[in-house]
N, C-alpha and C. Protein backbone atom coordinates (compact mmCIF):
# COMPACT_ATOMS: atom_id res chain seq x y z
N UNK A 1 28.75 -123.33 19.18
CA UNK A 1 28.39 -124.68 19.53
C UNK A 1 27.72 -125.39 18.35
N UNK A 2 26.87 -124.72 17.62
CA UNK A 2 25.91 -125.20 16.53
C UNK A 2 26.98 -125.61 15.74
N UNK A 3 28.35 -124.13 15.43
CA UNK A 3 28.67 -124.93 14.05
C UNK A 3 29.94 -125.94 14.07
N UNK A 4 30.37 -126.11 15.92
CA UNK A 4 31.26 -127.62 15.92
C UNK A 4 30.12 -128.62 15.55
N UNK A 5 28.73 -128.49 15.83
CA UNK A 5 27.73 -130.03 15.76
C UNK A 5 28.00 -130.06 14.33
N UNK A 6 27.79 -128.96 13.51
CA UNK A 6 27.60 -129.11 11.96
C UNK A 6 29.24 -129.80 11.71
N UNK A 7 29.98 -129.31 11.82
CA UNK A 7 31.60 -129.71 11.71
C UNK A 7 31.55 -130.88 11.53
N UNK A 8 31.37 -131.63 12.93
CA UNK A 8 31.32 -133.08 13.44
C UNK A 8 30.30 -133.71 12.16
N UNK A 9 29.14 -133.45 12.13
CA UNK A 9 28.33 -134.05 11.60
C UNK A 9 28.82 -134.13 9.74
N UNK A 10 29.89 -133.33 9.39
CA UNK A 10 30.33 -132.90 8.37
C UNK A 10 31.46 -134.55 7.96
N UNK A 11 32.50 -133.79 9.17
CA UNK A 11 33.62 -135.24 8.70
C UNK A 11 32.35 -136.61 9.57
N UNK A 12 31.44 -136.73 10.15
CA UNK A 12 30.94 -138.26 9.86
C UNK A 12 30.64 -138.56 9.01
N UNK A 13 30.15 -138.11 7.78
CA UNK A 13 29.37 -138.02 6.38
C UNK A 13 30.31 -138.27 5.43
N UNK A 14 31.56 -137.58 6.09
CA UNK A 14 33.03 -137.75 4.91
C UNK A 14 33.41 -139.35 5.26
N UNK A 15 33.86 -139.32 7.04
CA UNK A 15 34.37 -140.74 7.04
C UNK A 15 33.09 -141.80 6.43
N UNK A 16 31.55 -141.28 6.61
CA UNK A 16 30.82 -142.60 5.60
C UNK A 16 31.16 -142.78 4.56
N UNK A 17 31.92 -141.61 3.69
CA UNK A 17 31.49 -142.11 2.25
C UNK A 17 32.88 -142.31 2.23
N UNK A 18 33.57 -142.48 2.79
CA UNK A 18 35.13 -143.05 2.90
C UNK A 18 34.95 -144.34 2.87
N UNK A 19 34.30 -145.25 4.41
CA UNK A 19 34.02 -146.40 4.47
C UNK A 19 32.66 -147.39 3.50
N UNK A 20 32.28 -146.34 2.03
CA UNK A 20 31.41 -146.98 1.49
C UNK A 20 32.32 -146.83 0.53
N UNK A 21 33.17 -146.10 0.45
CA UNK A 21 34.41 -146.41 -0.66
C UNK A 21 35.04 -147.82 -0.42
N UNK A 22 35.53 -148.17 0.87
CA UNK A 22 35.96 -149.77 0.94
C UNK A 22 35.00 -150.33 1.05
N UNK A 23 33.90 -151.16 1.50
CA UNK A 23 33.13 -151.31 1.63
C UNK A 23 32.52 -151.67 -0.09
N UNK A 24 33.03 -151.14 -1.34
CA UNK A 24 32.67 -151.44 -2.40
C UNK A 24 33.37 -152.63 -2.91
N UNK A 25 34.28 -152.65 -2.29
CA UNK A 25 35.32 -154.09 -2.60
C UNK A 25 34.74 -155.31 -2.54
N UNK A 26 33.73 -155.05 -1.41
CA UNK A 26 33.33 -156.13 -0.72
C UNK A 26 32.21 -156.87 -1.93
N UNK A 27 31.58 -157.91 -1.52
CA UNK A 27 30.51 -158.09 -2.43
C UNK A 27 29.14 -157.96 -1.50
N UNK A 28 28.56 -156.66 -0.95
CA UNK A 28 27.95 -156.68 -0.89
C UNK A 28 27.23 -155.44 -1.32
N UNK A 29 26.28 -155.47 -2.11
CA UNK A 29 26.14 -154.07 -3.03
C UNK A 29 25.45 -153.42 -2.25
N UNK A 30 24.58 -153.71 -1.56
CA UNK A 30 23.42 -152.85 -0.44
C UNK A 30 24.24 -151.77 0.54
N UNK A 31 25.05 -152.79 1.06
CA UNK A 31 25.21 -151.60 2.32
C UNK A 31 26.35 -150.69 1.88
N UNK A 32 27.23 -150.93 0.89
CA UNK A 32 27.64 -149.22 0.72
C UNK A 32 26.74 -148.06 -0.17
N UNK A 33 25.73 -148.98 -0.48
CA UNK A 33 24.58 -147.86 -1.32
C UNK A 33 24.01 -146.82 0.12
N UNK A 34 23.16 -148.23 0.85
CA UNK A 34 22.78 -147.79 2.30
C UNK A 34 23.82 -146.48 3.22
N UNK A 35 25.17 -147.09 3.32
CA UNK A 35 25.84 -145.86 3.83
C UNK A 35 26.26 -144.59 3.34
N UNK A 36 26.43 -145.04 1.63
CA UNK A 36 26.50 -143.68 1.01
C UNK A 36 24.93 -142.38 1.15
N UNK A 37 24.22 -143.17 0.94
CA UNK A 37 22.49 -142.09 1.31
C UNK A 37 22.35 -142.16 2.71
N UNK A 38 23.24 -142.64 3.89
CA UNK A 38 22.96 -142.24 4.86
C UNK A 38 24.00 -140.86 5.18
N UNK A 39 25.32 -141.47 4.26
CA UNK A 39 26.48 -139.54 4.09
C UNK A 39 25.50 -138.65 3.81
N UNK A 40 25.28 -138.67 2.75
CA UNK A 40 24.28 -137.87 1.83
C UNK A 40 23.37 -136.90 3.11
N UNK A 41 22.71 -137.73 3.34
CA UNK A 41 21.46 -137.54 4.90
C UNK A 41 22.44 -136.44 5.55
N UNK A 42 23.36 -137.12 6.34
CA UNK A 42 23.99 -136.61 7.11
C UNK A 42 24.29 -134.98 6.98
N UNK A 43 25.28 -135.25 5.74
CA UNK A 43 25.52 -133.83 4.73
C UNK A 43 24.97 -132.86 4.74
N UNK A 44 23.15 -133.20 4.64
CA UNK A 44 22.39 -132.44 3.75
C UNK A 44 22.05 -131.85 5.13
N UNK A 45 21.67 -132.12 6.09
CA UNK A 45 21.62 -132.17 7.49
C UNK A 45 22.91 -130.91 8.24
N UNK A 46 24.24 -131.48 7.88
CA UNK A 46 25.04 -130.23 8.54
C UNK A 46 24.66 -128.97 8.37
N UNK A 47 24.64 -128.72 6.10
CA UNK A 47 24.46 -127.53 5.50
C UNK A 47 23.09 -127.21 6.04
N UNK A 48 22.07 -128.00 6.41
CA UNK A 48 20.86 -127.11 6.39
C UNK A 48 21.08 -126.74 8.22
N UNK A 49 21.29 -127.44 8.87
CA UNK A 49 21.55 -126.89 10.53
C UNK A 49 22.31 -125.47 10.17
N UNK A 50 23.58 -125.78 9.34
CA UNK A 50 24.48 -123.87 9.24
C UNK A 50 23.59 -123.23 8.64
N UNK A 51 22.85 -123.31 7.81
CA UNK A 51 22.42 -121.97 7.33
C UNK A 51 20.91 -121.78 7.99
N UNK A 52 19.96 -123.23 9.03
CA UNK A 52 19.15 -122.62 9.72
C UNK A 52 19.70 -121.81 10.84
N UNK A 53 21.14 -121.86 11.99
CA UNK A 53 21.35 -121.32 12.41
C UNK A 53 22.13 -119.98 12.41
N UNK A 54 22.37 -119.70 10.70
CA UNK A 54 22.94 -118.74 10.53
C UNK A 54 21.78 -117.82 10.15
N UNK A 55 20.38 -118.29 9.80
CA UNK A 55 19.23 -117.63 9.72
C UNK A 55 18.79 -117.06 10.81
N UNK A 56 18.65 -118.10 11.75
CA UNK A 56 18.37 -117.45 13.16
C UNK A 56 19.35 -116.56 14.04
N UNK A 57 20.84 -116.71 13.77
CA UNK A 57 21.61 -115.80 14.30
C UNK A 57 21.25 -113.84 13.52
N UNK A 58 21.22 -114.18 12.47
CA UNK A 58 20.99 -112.93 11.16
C UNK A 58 19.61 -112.11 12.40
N UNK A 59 18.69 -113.18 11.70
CA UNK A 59 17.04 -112.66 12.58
C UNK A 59 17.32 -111.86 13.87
N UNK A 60 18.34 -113.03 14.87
CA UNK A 60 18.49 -112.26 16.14
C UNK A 60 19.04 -110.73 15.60
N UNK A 61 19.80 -110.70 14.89
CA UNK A 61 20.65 -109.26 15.21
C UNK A 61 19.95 -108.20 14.47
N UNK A 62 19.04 -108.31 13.30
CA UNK A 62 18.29 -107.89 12.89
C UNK A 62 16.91 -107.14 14.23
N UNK A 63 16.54 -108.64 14.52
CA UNK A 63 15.20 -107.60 15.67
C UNK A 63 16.12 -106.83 16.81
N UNK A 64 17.54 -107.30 17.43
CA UNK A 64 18.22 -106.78 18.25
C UNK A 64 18.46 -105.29 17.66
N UNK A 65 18.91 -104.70 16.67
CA UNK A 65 19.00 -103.65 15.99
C UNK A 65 18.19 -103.26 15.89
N UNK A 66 17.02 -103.70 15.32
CA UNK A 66 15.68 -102.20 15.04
C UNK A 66 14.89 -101.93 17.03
N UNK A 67 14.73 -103.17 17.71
CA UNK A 67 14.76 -102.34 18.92
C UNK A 67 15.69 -101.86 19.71
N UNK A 68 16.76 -101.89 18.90
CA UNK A 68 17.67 -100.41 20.10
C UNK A 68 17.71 -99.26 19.42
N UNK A 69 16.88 -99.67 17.87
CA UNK A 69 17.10 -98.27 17.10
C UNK A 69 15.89 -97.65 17.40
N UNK A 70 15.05 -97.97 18.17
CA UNK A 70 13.66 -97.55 18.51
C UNK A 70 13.27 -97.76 20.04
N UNK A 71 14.62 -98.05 20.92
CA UNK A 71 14.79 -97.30 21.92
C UNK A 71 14.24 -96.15 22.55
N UNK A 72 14.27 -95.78 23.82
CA UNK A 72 14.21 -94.74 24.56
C UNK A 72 15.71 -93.86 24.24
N UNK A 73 16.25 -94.65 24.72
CA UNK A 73 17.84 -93.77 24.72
C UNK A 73 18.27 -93.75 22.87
N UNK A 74 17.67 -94.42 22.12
CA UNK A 74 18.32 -93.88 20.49
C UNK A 74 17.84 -92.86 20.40
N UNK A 75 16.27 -92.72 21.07
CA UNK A 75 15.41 -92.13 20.14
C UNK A 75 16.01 -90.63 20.89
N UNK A 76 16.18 -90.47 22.21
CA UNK A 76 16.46 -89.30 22.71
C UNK A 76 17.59 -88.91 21.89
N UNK A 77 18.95 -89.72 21.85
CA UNK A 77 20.49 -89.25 21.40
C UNK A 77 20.12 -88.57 19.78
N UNK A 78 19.01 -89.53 19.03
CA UNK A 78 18.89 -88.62 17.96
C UNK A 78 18.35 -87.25 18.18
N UNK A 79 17.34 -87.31 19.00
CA UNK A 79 16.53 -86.17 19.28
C UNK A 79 17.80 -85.02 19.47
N UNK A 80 18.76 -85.11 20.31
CA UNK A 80 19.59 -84.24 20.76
C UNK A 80 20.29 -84.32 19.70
N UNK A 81 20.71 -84.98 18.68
CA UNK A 81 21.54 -84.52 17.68
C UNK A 81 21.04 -83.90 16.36
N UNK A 82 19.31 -83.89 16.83
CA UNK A 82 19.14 -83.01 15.78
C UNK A 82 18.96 -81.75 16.26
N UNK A 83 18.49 -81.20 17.66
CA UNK A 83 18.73 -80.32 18.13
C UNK A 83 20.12 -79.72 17.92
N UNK A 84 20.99 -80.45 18.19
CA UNK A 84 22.59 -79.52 18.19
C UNK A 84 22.72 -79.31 16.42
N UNK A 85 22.41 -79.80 15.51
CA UNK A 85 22.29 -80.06 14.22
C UNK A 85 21.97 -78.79 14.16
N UNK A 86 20.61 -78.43 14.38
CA UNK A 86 19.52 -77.48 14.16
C UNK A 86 20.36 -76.02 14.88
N UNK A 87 20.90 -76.13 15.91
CA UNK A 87 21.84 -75.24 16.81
C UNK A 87 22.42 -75.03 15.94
N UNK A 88 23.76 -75.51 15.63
CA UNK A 88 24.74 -75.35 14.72
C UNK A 88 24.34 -74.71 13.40
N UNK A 89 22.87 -74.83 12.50
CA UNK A 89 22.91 -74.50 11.05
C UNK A 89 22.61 -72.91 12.00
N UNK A 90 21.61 -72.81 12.95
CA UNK A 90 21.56 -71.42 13.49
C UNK A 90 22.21 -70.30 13.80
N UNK A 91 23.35 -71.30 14.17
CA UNK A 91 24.60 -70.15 14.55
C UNK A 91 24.97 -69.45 13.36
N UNK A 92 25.26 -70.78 12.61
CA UNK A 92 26.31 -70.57 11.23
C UNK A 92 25.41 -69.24 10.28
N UNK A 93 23.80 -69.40 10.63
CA UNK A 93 23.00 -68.38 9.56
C UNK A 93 22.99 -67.06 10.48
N UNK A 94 23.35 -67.04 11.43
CA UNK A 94 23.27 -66.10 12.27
C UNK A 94 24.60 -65.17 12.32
N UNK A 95 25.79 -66.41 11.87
CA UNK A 95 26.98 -65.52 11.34
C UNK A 95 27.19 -64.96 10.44
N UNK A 96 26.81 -65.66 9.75
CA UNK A 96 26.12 -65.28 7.87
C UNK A 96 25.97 -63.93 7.58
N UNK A 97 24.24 -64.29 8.69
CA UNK A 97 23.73 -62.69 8.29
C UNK A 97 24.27 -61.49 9.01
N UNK A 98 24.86 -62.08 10.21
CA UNK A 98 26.12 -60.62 10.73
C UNK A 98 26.97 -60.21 9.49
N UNK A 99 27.41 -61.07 8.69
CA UNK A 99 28.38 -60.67 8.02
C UNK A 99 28.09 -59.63 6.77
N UNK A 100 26.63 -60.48 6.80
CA UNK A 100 25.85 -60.04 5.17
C UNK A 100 25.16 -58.29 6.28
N UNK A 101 25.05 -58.48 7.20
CA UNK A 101 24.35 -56.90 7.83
C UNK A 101 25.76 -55.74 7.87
N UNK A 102 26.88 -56.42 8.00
CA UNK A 102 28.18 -55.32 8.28
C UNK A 102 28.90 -54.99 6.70
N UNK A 103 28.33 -56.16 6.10
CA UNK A 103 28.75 -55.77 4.70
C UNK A 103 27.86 -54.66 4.53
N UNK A 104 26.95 -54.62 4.08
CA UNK A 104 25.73 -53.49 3.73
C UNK A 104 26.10 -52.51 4.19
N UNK A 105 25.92 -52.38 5.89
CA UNK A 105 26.31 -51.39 6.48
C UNK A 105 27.39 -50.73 6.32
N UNK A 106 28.41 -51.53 5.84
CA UNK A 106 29.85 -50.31 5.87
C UNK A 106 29.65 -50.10 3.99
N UNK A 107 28.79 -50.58 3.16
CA UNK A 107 28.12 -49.99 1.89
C UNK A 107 27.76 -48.66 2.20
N UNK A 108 27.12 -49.08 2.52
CA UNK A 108 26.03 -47.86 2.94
C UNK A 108 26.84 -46.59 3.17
N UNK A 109 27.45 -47.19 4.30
CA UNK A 109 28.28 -46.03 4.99
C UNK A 109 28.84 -45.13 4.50
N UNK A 110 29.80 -45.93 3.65
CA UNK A 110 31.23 -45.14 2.52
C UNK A 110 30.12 -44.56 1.09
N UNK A 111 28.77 -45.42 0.93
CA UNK A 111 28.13 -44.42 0.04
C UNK A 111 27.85 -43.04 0.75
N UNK A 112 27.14 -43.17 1.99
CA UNK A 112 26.99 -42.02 2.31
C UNK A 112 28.29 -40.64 2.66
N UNK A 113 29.07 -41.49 2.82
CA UNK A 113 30.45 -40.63 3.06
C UNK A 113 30.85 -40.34 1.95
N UNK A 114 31.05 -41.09 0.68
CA UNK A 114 31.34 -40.25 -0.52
C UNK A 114 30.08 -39.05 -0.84
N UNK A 115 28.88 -39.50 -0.57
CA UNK A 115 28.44 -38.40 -0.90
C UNK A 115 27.81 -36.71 -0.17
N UNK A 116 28.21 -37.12 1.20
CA UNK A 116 29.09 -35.85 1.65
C UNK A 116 29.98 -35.43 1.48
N UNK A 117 31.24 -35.98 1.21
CA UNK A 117 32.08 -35.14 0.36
C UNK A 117 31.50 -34.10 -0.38
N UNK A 118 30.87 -35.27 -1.75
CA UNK A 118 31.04 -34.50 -2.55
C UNK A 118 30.03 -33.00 -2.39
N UNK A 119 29.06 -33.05 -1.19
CA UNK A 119 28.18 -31.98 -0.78
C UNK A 119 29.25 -31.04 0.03
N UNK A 120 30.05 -31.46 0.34
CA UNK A 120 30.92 -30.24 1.00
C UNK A 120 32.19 -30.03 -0.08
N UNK A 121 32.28 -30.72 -0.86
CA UNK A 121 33.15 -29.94 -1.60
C UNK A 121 32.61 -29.13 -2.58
N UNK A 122 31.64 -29.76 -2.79
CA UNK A 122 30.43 -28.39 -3.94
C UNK A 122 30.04 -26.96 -3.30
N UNK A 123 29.70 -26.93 -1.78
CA UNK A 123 29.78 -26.20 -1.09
C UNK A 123 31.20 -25.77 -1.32
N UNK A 124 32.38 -25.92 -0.14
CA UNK A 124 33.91 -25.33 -0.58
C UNK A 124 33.65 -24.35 -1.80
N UNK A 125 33.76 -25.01 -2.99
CA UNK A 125 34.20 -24.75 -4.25
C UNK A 125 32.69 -23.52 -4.25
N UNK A 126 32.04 -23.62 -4.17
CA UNK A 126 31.38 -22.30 -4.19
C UNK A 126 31.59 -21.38 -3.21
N UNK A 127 31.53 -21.68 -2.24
CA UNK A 127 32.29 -20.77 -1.46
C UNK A 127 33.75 -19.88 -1.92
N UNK A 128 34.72 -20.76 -2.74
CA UNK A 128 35.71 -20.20 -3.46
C UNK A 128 34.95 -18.94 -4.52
N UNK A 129 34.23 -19.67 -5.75
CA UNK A 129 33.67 -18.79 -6.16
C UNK A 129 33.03 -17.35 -5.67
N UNK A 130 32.30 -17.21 -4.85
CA UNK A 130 32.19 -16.26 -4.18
C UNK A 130 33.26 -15.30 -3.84
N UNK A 131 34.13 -16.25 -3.08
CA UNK A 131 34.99 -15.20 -3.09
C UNK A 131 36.49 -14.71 -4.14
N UNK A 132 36.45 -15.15 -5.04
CA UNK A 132 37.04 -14.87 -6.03
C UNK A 132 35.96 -14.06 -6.55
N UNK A 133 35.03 -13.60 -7.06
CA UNK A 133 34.09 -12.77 -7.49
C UNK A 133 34.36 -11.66 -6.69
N UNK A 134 34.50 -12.06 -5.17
CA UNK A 134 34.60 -10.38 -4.55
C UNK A 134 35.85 -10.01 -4.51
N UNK A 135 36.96 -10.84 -4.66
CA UNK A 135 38.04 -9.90 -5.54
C UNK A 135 38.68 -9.79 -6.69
N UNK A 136 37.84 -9.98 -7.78
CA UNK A 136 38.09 -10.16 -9.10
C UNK A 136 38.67 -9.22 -9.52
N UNK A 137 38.11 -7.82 -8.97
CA UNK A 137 38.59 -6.73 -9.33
C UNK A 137 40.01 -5.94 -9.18
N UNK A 138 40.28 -7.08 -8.12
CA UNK A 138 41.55 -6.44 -7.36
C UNK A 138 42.78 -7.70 -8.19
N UNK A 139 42.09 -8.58 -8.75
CA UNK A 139 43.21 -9.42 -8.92
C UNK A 139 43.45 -9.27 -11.04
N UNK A 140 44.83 -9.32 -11.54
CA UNK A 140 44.49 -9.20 -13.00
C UNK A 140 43.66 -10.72 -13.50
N UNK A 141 43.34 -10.50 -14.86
CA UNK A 141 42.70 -11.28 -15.21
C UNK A 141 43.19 -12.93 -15.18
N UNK A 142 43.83 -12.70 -15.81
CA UNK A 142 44.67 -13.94 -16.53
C UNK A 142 45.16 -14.72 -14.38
N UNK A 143 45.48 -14.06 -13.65
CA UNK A 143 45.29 -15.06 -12.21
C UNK A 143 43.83 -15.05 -11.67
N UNK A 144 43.38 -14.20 -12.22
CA UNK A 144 41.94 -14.84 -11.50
C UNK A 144 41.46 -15.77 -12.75
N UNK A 145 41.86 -15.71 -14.02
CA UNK A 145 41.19 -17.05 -14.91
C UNK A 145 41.89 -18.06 -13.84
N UNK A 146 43.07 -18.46 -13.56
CA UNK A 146 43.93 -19.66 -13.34
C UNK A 146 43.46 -19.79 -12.06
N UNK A 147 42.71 -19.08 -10.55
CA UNK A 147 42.43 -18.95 -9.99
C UNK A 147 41.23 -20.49 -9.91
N UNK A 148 40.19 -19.78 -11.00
CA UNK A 148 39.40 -20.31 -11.46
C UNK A 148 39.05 -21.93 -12.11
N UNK A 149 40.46 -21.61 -13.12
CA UNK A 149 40.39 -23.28 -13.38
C UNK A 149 41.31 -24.37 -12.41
N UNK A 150 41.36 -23.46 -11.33
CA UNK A 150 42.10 -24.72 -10.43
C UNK A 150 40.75 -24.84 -9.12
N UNK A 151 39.93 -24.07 -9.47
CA UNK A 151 39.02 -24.68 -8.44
C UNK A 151 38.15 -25.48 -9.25
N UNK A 152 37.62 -25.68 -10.36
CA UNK A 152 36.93 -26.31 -11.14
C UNK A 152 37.62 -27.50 -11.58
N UNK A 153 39.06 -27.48 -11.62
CA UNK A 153 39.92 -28.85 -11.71
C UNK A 153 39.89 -29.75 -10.54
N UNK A 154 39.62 -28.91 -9.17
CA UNK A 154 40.09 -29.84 -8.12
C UNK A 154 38.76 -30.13 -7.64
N UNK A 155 37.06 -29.23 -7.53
CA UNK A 155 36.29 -29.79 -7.72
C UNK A 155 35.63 -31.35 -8.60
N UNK A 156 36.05 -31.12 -9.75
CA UNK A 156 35.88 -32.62 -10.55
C UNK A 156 37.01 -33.22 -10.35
N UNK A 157 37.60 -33.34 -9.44
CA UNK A 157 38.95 -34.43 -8.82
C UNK A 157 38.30 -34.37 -7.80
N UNK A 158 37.39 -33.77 -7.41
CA UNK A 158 37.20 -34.08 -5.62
C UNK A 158 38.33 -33.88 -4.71
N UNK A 159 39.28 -33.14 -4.69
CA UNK A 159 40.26 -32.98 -3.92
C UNK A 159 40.03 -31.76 -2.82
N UNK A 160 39.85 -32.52 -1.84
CA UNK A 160 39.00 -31.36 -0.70
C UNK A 160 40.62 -30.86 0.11
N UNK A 161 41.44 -31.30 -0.15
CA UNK A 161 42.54 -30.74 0.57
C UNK A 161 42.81 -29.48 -0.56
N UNK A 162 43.14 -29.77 -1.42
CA UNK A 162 43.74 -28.72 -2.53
C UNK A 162 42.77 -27.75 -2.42
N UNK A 163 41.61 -27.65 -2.26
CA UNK A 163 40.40 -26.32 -2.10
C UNK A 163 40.48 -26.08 -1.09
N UNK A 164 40.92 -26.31 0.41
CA UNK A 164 40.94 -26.52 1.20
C UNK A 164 42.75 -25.27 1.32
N UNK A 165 43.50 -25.49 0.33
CA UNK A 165 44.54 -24.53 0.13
C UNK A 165 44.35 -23.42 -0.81
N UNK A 166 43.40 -23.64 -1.76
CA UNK A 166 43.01 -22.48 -2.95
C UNK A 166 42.13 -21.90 -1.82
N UNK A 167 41.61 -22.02 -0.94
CA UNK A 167 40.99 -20.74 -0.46
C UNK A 167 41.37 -20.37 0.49
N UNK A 168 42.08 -21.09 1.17
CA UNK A 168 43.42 -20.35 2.24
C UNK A 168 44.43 -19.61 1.25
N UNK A 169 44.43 -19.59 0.03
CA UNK A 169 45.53 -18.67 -1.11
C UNK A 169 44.55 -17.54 -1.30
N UNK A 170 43.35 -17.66 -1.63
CA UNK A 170 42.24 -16.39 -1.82
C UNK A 170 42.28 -15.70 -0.28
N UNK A 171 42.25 -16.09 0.41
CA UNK A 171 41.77 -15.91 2.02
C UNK A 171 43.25 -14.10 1.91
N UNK A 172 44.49 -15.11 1.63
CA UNK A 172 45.76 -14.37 1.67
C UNK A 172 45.90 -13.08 0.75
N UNK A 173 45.21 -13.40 -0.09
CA UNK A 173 45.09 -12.78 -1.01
C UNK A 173 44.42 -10.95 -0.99
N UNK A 174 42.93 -11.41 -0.22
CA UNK A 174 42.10 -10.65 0.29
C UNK A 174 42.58 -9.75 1.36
């Protein structure tokens, strides 16, 4: 509504200084001076009505915005979105550290499993020894050397199956 008044009040100011344009023909010097500073008036009048009511429209939406941003219901919807916010980084560190606890753990694990092995194959392999010692006598030299360096080969290979057959071959043997 404000800015048809400004509009209107816009082309009256135009048609004045239209009719102080003819109006110069005339011989009378006053009144198109008079109607041109009454355009002028007019003019100055539309632009300042648009931009007082574009001040006061601004203002409205301005205080309209900071009290709904300081609301009951903003203030809760934020509240709850920082809760679910706060939820969500929880989960995500909570998956995290499952992941970072099963990593470790299956570390751990396969450390500890390699190093039973290697406690039962040190065991095994002495156990071989032993008993290649108790039939050293019965076996010639030169197969009980080879005897020998295949349990000491498959010990530092860690190969628990192959000792696992060198002393099922001693076992046969005996």
């Amino acid at each position: 509504m404000i800015i048809r008044i400004s509009l209107l009040l816009i082309l009256v100011s135009f048609a004045l200084f239209l009719s102080a344009d003819l109006l110069l023909s005339t011989t009378l010097p006053v009144l198109p001076d008079f109607i041109t500073q009454l355009g002028l008036a007019i003019l100055i009048c539309a632009g300042a009505l648009l931009l007082i009511s574009g001040g006061i429209m601004i203002g409205r939406l301005i205080i309209r915005s900071v009290l709904d941003y300081f609301s009951e219901q903003q203030r809760l919807q934020r509240r709850l979105l920082f809760t679910q916010a706060k939820q969500d980084q929880l989960k995500q560190l909570f998956y995290l550290r499952t992941l970072q606890i099963n990593y470790f753990s299956e570390l751990k694990r396969k450390r500890l499993l390699g190093s039973n092995d290697r406690k039962h194959i040190l065991s095994l392999s002495k156990s071989i020894d032993k008993d290649l010692l108790s039939i050293k006598q019965q076996l010639p030299k030169s197969a009980y050397l080879q005897l020998q360096q295949e349990n000491t080969h498959y010990r530092k290979q860690l190969d628990s199956e192959a000792l696992l057959q060198l002393q099922q071959k001693i076992a046969r043997l005996i």
